[in-house]
Protein backbone atom coordinates (compact mmCIF):
# COMPACT_ATOMS: atom_id res chain seq x y z
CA UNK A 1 72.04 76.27 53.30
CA UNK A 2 69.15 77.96 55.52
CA UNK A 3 68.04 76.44 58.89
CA UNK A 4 64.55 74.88 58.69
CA UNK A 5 61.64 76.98 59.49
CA UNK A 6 60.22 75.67 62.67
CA UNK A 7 56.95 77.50 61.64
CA UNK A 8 56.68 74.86 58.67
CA UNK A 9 57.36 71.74 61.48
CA UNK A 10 53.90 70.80 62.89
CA UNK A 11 53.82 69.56 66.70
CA UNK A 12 56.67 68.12 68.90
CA UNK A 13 60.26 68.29 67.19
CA UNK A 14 63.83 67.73 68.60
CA UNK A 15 66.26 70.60 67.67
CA UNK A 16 69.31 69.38 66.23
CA UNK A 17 72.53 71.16 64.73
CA UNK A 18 74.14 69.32 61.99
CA UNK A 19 77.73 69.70 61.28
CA UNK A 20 78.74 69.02 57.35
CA UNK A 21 81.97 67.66 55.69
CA UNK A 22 82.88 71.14 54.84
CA UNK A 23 82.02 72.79 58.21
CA UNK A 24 78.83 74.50 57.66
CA UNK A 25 75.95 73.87 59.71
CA UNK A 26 72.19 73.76 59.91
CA UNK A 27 69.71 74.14 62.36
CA UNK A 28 67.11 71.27 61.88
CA UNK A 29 64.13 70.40 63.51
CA UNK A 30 62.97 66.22 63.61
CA UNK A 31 59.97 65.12 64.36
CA UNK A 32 58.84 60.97 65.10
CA UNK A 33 56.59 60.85 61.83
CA UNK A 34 57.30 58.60 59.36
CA UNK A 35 56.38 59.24 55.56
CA UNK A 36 55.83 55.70 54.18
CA UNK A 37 57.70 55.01 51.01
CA UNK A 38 55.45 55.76 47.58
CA UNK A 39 54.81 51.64 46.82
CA UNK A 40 56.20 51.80 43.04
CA UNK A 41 57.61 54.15 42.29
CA UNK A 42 61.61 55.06 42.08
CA UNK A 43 63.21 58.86 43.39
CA UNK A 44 65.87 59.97 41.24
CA UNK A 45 67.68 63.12 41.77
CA UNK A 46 70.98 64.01 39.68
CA UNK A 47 73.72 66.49 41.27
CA UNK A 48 76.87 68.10 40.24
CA UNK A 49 80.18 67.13 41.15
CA UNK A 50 79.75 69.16 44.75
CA UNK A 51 76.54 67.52 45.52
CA UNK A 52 74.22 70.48 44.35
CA UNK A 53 70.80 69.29 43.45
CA UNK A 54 70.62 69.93 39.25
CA UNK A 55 67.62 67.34 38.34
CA UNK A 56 64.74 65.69 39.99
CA UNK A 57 61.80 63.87 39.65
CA UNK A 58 58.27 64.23 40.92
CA UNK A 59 58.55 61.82 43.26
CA UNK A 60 61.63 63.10 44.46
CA UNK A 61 59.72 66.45 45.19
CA UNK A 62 56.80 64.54 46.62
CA UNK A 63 58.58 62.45 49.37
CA UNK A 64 61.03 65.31 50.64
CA UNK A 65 57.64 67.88 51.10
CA UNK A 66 60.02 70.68 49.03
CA UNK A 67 58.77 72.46 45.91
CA UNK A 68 61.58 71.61 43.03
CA UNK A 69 62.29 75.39 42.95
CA UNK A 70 63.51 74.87 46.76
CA UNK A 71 65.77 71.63 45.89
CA UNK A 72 66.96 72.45 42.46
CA UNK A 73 70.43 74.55 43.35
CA UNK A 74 70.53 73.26 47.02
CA UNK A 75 73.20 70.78 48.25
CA UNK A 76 71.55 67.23 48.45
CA UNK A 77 72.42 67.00 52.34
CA UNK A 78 69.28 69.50 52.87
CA UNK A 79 67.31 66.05 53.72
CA UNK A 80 70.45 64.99 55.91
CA UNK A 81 68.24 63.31 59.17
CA UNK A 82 70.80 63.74 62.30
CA UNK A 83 70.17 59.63 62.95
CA UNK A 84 72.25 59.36 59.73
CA UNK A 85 75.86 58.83 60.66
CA UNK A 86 78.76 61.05 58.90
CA UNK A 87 80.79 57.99 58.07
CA UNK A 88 78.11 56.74 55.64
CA UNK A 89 77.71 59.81 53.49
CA UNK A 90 82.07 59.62 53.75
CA UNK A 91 82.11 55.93 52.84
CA UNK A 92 78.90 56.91 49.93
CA UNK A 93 81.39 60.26 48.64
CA UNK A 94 84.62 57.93 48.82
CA UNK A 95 82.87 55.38 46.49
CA UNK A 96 81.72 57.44 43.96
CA UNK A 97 84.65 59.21 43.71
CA UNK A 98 86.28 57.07 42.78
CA UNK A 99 83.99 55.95 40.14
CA UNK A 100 81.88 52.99 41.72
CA UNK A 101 78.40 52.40 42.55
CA UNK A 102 77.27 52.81 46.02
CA UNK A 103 74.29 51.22 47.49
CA UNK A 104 72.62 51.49 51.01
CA UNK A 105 69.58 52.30 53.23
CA UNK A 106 69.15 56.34 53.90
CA UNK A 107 66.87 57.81 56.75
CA UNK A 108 65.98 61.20 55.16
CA UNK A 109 64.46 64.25 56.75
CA UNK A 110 61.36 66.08 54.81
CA UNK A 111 60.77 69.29 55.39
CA UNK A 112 58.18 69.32 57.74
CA UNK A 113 60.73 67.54 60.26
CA UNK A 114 59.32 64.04 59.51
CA UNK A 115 61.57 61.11 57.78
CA UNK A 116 61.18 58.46 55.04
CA UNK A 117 63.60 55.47 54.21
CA UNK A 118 64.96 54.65 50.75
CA UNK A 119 67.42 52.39 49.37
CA UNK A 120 69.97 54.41 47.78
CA UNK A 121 71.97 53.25 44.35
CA UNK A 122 74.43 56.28 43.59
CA UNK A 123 76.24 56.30 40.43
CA UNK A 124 78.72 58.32 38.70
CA UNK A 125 77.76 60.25 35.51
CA UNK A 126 80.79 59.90 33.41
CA UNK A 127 81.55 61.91 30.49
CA UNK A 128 84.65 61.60 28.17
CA UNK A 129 86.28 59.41 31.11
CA UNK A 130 85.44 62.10 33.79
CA UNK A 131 83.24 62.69 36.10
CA UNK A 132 80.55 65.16 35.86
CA UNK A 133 78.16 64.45 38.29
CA UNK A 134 75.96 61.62 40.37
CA UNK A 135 72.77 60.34 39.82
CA UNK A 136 70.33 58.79 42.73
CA UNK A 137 67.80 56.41 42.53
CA UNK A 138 65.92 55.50 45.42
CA UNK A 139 63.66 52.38 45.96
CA UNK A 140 61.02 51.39 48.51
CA UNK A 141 63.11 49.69 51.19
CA UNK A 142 62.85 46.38 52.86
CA UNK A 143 61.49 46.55 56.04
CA UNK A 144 63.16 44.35 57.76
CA UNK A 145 66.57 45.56 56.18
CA UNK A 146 65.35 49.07 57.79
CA UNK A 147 65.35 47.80 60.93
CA UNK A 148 68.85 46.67 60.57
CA UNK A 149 70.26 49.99 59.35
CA UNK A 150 68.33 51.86 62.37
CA UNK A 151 70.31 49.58 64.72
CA UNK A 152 73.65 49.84 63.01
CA UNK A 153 72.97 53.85 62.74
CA UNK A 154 72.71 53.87 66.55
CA UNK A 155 75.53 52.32 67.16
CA UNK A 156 77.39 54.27 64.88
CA UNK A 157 76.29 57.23 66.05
């Protein structure tokens, strides 16, 4: 996965390196603006097995500021913010892995730097009693159960 383009990040942004499960790492650039969440409307993005990006909707491409062509093929942690902690995408990996539903508020980062919130149901796409992939569906969050998350994050963190 390519480092952002700071070119494509419009005014003041924080540099930060983000260190994946498997070791790589990316170069990312955050900004404080906040993309409010699309009232009605539901993001849904289905990936393989490894977390590659295979499916996704318009709204999906809308919120994340990335043309389909750039998020179909890409691993889903491309709109990883660095406010997220590691132990809830291990926790979200270690449920669906095991063949459960995970649910929970996400703090993703668009591509020009900036951030929206979602809550997250992941599920399992099961075929013949195996596990092929996951699919995503993302809702407008609760306020008020954003402001939670951002103070659990930080203390996480």
């Amino acid at each position: 996965m390519k480092d952002m383009d700071r070119a494509q990040v419009p005014g003041e942004a924080v540099e930060h390196t983000l260190t994946f499960a498997d070791g790589t790492c990316r170069r990312v650039f955050v900004t404080s603006v906040e993309t409010p969440y699309p009232h009605g409307k539901l993001i849904v993005s289905r990936t393989d097995t490894s977390g590659v990006i295979t499916q996704c909707n318009k709204s999906f491409v809308d919120m994340s500021g990335y043309t389909e062509a750039e998020l179909i093929g890409q691993p889903h942690c491309i709109l990883r913010h660095p406010d997220m902690p590691a132990a809830a995408f291990a926790d979200l990996w270690e449920t669906v892995q095991a063949g459960r539903q995970w649910n929970g508020y996400v703090k993703n980062l668009r591509k020009d730097g900036g951030h929206y919130w979602v809550y997250a149901t992941v599920v399992p796409n099961v075929r013949d009693g195996k596990i092929v992939g996951f699919t995503s569906v993302r809702r407008e969050p609760s306020r008020e159960k954003v402001l939670a998350a951002e103070a659990q994050y930080r203390s996480m963190n």
